[in-house]
N, C-alpha and C. Protein backbone atom coordinates (compact mmCIF):
# COMPACT_ATOMS: atom_id res chain seq x y z
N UNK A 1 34.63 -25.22 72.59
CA UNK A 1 35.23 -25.57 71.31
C UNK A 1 35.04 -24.42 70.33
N UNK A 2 36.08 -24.41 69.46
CA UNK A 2 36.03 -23.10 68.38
C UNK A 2 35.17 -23.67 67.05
N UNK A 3 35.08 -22.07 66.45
CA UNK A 3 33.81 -22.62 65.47
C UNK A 3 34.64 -21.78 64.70
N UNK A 4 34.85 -21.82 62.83
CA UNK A 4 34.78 -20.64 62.53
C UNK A 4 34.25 -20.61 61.05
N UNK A 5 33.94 -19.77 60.49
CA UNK A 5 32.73 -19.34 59.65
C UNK A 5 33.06 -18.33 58.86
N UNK A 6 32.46 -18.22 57.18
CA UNK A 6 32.79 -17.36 56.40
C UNK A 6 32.09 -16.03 56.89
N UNK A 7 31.95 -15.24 56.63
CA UNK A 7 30.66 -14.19 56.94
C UNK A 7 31.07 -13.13 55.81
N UNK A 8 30.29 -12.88 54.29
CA UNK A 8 30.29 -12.28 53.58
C UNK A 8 29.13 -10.70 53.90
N UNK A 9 30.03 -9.45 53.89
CA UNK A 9 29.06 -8.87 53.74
C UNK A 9 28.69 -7.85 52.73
N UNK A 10 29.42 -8.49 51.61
CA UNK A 10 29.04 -7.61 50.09
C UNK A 10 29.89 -6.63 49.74
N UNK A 11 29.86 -7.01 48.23
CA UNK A 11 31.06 -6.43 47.60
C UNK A 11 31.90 -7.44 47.64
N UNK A 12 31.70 -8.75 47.75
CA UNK A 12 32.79 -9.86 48.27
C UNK A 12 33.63 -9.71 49.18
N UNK A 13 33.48 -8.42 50.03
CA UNK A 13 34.01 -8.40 51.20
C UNK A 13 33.61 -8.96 52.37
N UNK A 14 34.37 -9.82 53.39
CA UNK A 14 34.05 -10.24 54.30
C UNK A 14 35.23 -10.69 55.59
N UNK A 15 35.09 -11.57 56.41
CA UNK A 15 34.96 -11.97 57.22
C UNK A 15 35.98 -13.87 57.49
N UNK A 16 36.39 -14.36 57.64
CA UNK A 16 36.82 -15.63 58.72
C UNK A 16 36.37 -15.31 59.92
N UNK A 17 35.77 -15.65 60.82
CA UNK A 17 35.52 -15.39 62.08
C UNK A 17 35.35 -16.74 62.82
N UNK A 18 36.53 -16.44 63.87
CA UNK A 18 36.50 -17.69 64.97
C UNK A 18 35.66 -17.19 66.19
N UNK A 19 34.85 -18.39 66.73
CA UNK A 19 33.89 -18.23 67.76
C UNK A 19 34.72 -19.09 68.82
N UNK A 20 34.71 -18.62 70.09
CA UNK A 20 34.70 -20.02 71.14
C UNK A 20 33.58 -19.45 71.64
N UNK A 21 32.78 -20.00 71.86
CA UNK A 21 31.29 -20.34 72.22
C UNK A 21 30.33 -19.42 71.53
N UNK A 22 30.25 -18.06 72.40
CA UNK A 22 29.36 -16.81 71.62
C UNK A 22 30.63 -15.58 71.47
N UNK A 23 31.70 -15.88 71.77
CA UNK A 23 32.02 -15.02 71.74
C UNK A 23 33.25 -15.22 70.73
N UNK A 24 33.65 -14.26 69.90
CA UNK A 24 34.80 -13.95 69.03
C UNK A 24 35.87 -13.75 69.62
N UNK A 25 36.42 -14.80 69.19
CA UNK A 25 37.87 -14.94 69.56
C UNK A 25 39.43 -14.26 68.32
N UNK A 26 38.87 -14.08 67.21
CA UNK A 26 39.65 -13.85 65.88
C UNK A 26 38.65 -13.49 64.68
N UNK A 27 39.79 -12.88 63.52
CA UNK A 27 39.04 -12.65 62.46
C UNK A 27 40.25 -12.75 61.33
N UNK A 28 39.91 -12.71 60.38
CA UNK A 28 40.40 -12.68 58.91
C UNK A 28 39.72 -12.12 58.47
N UNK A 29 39.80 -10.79 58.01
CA UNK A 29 39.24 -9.88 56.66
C UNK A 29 40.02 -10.32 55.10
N UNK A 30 38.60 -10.45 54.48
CA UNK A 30 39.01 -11.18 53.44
C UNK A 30 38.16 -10.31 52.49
N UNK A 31 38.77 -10.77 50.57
CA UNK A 31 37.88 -9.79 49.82
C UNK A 31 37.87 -10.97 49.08
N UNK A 32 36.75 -11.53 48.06
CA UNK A 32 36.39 -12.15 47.17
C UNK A 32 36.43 -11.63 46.14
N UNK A 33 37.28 -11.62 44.74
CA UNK A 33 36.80 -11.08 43.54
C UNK A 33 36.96 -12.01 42.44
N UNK A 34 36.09 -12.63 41.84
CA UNK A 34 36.48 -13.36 40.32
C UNK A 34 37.38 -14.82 40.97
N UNK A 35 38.20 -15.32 40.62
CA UNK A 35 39.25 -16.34 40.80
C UNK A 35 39.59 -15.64 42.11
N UNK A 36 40.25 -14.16 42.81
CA UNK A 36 40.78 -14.06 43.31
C UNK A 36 40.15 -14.27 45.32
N UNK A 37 41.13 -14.51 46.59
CA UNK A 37 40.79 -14.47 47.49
C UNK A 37 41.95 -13.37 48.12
N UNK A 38 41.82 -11.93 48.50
CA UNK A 38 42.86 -11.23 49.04
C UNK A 38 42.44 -11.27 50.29
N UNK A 39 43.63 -11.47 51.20
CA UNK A 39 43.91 -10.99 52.80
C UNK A 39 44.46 -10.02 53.38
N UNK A 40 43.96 -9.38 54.20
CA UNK A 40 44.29 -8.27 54.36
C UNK A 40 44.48 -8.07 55.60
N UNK A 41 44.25 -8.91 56.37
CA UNK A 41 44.56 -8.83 57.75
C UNK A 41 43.90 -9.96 58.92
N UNK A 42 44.43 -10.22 59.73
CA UNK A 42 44.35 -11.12 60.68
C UNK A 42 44.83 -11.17 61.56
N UNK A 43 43.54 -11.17 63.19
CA UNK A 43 43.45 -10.24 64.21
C UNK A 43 42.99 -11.30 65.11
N UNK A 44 43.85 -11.83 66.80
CA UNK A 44 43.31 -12.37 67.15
C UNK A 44 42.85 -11.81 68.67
N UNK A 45 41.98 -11.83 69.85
CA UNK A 45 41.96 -11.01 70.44
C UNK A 45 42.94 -11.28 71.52
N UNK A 46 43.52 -10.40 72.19
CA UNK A 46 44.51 -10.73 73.29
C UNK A 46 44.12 -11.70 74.04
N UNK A 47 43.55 -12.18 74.94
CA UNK A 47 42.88 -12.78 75.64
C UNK A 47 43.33 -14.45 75.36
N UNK A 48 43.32 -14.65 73.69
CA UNK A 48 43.36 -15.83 73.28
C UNK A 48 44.49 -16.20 72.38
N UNK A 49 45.25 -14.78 72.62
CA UNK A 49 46.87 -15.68 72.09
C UNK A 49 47.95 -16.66 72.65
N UNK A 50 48.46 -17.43 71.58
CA UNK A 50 48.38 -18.19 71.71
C UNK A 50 47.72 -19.60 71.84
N UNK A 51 47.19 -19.62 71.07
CA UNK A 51 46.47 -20.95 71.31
C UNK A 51 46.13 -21.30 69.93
N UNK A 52 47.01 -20.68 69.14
CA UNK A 52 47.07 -21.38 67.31
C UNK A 52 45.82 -20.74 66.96
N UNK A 53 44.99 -19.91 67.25
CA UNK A 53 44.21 -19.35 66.45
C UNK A 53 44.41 -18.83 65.29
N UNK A 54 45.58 -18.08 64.93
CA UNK A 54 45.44 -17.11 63.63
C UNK A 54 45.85 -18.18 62.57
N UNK A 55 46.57 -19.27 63.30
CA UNK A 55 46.81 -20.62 62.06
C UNK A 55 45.39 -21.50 61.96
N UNK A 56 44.54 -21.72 63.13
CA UNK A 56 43.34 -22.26 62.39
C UNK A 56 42.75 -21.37 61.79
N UNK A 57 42.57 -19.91 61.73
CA UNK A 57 41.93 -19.11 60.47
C UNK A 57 42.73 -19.18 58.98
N UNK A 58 43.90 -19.47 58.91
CA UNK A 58 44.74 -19.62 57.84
C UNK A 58 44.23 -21.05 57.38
N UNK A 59 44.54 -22.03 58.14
CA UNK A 59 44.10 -23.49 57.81
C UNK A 59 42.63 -23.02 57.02
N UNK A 60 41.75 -22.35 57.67
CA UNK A 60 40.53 -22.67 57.03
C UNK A 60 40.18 -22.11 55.80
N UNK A 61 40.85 -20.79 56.05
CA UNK A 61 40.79 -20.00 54.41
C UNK A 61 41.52 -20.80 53.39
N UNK A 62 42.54 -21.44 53.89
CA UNK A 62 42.89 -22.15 52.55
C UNK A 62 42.46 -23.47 52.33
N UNK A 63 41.92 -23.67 53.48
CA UNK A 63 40.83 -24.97 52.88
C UNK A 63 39.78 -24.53 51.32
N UNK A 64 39.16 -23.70 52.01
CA UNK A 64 38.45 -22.68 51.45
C UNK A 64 38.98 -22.66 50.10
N UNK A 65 39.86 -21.56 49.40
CA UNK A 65 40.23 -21.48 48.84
C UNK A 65 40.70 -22.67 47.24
N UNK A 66 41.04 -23.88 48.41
CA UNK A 66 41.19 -24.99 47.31
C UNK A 66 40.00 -26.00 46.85
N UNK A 67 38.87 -25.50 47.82
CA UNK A 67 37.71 -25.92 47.53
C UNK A 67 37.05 -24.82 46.41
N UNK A 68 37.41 -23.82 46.44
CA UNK A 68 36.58 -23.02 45.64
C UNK A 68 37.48 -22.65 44.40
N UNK A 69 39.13 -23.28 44.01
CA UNK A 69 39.70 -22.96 43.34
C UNK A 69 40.08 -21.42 43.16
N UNK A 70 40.45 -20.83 44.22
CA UNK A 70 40.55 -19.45 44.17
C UNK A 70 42.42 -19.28 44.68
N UNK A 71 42.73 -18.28 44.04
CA UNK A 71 44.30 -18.14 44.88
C UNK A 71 44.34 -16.88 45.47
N UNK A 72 45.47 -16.93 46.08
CA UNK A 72 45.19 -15.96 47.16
C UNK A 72 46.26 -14.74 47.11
N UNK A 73 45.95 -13.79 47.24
CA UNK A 73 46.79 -12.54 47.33
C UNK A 73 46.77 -12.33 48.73
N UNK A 74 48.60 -12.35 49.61
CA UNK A 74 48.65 -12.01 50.73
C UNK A 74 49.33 -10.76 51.12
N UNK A 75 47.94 -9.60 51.24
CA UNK A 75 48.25 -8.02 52.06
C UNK A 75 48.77 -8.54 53.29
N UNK A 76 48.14 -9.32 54.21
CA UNK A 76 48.01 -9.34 55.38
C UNK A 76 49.31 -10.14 56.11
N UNK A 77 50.28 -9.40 57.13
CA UNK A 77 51.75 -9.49 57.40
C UNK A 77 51.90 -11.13 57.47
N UNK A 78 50.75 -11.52 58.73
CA UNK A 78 51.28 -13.26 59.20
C UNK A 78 50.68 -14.10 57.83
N UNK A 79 49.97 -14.22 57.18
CA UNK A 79 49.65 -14.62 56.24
C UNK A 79 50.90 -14.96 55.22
N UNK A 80 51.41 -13.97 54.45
CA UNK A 80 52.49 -13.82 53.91
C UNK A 80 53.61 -14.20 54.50
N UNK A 81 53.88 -14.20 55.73
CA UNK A 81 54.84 -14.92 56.88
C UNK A 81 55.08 -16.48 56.30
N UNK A 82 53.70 -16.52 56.26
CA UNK A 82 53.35 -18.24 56.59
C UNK A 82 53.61 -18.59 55.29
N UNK A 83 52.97 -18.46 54.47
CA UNK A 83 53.60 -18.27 52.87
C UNK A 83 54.90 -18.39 52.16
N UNK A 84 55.52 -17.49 52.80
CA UNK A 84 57.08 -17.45 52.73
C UNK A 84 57.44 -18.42 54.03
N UNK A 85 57.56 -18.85 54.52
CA UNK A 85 58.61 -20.03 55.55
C UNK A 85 57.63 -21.22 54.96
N UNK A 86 57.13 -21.70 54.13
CA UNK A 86 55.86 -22.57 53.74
C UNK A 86 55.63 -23.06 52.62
N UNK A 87 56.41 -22.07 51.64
CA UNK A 87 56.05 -22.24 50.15
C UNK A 87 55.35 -23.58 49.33
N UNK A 88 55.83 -24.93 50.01
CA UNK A 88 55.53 -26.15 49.62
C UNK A 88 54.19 -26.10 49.78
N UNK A 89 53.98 -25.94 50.82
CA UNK A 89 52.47 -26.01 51.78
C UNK A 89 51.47 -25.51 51.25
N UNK A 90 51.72 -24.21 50.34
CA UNK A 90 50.48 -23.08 49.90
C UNK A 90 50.69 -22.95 48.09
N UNK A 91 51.92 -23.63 47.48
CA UNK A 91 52.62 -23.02 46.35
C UNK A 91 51.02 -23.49 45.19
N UNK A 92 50.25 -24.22 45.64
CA UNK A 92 48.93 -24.35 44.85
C UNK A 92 47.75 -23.19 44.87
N UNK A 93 48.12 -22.58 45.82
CA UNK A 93 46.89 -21.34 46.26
C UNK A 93 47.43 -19.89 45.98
N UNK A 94 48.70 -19.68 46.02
CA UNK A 94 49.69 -18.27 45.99
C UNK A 94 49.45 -17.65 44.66
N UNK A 95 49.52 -16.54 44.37
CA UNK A 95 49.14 -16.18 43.34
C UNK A 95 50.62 -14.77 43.15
């Protein structure tokens, strides 16, 4: 079963990281600043595409996000994808 987890490592820069068991399966690089949450990219490893990973890292950051009242600036291509074909879905978090 997948796990996945903030992992800040300063500067409010960090991390989404999906686990299936010990091993990393995906990531979301993310930056924290003030109100803001920017994405910048999201990476899943070959091995495990397909299997809706880069949408449960999206699902969770914007869980995230509406828990912490933060909106989101999307650098990162599928992010912004999702955003745009979605607008209803995210139009509370988009900035």
């Amino acid at each position: 079963m997948e796990k996945i987890e903030l992992k800040l490592i300063g500067n409010g820069r960090g991390y989404f990281l999906l686990k299936e068991g010990d091993e990393q399966m995906g990531e979301m690089e993310v930056r924290i600043l003030g109100e803001d949450l920017t994405v910048f990219h999201t990476e899943v490893s070959p091995k495990a595409e397909g299997k809706g990973y880069a949408k449960k890292l999206l699902d969770e950051m914007v869980a995230y996000c509406r828990n912490h009242h933060l909106k989101v600036k999307a650098l990162c291509p599928f992010v912004r994808a999702q955003f745009d074909r979605h607008p209803e879905e995210y139009a509370d978090i988009i900035k």
